[in-house]
N, C-alpha and C. Protein backbone atom coordinates (compact mmCIF):
# COMPACT_ATOMS: atom_id res chain seq x y z
N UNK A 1 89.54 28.27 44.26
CA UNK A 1 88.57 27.34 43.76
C UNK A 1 89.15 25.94 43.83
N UNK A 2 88.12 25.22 43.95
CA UNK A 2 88.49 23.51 44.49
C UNK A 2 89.18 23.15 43.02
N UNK A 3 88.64 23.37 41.97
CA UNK A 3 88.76 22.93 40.15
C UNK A 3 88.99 23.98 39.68
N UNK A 4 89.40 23.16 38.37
CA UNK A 4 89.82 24.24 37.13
C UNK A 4 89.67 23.24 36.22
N UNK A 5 90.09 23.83 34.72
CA UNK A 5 89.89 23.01 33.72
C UNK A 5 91.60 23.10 32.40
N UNK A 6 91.80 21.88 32.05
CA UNK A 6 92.55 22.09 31.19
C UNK A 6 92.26 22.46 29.86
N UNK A 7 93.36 21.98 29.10
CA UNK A 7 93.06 22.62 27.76
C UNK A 7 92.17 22.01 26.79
N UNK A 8 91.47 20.98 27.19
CA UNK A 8 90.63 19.91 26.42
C UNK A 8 89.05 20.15 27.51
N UNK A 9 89.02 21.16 28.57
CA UNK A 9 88.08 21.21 29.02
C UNK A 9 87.58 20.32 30.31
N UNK A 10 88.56 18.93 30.54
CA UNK A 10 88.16 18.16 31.24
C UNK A 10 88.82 19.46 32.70
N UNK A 11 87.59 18.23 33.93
CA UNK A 11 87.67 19.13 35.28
C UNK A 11 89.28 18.56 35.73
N UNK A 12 89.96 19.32 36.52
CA UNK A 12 91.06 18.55 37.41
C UNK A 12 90.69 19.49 38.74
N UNK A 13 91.10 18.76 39.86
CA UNK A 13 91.43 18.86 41.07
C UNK A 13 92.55 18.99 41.56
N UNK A 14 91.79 20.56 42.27
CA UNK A 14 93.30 20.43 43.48
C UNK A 14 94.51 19.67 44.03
N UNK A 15 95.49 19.92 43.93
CA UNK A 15 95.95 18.83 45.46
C UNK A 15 97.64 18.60 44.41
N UNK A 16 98.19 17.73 45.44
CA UNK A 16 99.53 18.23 45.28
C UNK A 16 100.14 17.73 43.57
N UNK A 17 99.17 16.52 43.09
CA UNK A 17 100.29 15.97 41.92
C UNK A 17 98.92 16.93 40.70
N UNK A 18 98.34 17.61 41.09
CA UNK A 18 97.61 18.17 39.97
C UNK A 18 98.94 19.55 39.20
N UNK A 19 98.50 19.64 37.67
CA UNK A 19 99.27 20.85 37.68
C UNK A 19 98.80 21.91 38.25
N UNK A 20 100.33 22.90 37.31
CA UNK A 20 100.75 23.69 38.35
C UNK A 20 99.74 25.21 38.04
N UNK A 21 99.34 25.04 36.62
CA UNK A 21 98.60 26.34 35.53
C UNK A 21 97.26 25.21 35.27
N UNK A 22 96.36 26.15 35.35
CA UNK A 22 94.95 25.40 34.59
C UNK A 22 94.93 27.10 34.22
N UNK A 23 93.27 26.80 33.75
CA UNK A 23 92.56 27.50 33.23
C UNK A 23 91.06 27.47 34.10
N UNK A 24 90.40 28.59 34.94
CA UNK A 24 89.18 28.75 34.67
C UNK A 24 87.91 28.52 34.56
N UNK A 25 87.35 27.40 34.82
CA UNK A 25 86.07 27.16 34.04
C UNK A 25 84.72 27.89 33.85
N UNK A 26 85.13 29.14 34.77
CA UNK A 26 84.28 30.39 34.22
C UNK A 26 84.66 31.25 33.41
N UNK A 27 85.52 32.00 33.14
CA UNK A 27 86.22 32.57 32.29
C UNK A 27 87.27 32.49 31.37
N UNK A 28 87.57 31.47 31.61
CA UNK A 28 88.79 30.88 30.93
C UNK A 28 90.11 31.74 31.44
N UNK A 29 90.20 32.47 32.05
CA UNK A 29 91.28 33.13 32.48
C UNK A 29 92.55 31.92 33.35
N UNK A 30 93.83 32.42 33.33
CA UNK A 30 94.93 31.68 34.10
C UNK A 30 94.58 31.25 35.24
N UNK A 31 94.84 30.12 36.16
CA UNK A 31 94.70 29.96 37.24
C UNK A 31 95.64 29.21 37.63
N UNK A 32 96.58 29.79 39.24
CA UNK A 32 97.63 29.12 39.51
C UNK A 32 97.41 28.00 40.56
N UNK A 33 98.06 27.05 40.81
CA UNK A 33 97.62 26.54 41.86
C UNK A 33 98.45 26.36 43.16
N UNK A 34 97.73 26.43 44.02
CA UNK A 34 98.20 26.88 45.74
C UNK A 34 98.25 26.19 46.47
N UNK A 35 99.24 26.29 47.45
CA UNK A 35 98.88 25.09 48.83
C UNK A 35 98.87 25.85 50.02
N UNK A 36 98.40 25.71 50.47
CA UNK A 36 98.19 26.30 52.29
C UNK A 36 98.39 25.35 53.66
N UNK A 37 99.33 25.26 54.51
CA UNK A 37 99.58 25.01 55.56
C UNK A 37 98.42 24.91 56.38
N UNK A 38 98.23 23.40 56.89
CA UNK A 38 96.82 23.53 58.07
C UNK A 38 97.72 23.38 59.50
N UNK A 39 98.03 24.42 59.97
CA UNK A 39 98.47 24.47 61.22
C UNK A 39 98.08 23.51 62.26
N UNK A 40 96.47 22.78 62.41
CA UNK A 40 96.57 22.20 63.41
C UNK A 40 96.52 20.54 62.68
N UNK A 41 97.48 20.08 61.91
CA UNK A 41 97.62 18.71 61.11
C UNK A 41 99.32 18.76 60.89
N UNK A 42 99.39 17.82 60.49
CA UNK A 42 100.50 17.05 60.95
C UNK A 42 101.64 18.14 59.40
N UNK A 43 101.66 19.25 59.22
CA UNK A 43 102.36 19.38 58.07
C UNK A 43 101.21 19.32 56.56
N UNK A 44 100.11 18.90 56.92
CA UNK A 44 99.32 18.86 55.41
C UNK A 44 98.74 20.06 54.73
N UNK A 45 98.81 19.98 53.62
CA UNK A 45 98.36 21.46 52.92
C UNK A 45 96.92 21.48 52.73
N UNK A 46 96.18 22.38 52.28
CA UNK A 46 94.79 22.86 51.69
C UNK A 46 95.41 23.05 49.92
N UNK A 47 94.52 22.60 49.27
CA UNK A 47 95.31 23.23 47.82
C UNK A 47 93.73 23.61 47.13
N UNK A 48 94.11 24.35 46.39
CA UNK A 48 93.23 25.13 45.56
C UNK A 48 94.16 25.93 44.77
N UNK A 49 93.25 26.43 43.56
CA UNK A 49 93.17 27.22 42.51
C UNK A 49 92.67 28.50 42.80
N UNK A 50 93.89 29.49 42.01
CA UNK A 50 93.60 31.07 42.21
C UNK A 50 94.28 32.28 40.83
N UNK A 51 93.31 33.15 40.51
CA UNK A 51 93.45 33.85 39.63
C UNK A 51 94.48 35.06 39.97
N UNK A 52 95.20 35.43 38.66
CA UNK A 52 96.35 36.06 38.66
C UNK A 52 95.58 37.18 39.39
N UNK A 53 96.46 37.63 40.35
CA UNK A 53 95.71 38.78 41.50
C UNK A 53 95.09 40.15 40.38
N UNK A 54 93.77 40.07 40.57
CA UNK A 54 93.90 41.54 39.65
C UNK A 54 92.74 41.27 38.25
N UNK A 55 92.43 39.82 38.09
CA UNK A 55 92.41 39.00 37.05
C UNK A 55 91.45 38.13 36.81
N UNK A 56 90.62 38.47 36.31
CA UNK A 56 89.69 39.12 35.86
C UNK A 56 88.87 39.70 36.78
N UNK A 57 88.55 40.91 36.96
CA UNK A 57 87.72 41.05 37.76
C UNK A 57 86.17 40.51 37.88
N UNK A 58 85.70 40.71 36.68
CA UNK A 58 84.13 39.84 36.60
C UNK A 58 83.67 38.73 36.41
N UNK A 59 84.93 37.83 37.01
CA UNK A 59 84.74 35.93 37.21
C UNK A 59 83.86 36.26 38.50
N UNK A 60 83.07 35.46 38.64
CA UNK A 60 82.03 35.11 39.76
C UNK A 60 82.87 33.98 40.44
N UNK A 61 83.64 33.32 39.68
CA UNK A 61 84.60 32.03 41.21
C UNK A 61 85.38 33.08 41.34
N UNK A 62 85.85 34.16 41.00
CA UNK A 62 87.17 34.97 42.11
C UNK A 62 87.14 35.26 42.91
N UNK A 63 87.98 34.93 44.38
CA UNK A 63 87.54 34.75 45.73
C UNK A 63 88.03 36.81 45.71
N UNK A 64 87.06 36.89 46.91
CA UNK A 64 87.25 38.75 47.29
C UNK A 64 86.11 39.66 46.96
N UNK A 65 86.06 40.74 47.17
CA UNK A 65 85.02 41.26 46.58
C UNK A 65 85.04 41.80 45.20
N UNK A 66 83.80 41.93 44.24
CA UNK A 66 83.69 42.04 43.26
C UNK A 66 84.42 43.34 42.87
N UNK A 67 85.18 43.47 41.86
CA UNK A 67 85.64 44.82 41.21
C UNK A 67 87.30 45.23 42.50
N UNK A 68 87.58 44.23 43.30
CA UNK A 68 88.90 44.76 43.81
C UNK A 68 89.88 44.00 42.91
């Protein structure tokens, strides 16, 4: 997910100086945050937010299919 939310609720964004733990803004569950390699750019990442693998299963932002 592009966002997450801290502990006061406000939105933060992805990207490299955001932290490292949010929270959720559908479930409130943990969310870590990620960077991904764009192979055809000079070294720059993709960053987004992602739930502890496994975690929660019935968030509607958890990327995968429902119930894995």
């Amino acid at each position: 997910m592009q966002f997450a939310a801290n502990g006061n609720n406000e939105r933060l964004e992805a990207g490299p100086e955001a932290p490292k733990v949010a929270k959720c803004p559908q479930c409130g569950y943990t969310v870590t945050l990620r960077g991904r390699k764009q192979f055809r750019r000079n070294g720059d990442k993709t960053w987004f937010y992602r739930h502890k693998q496994g975690f929660p299963k019935t968030c509607s932002l958890r990327s995968g299919p429902p119930g894995r």
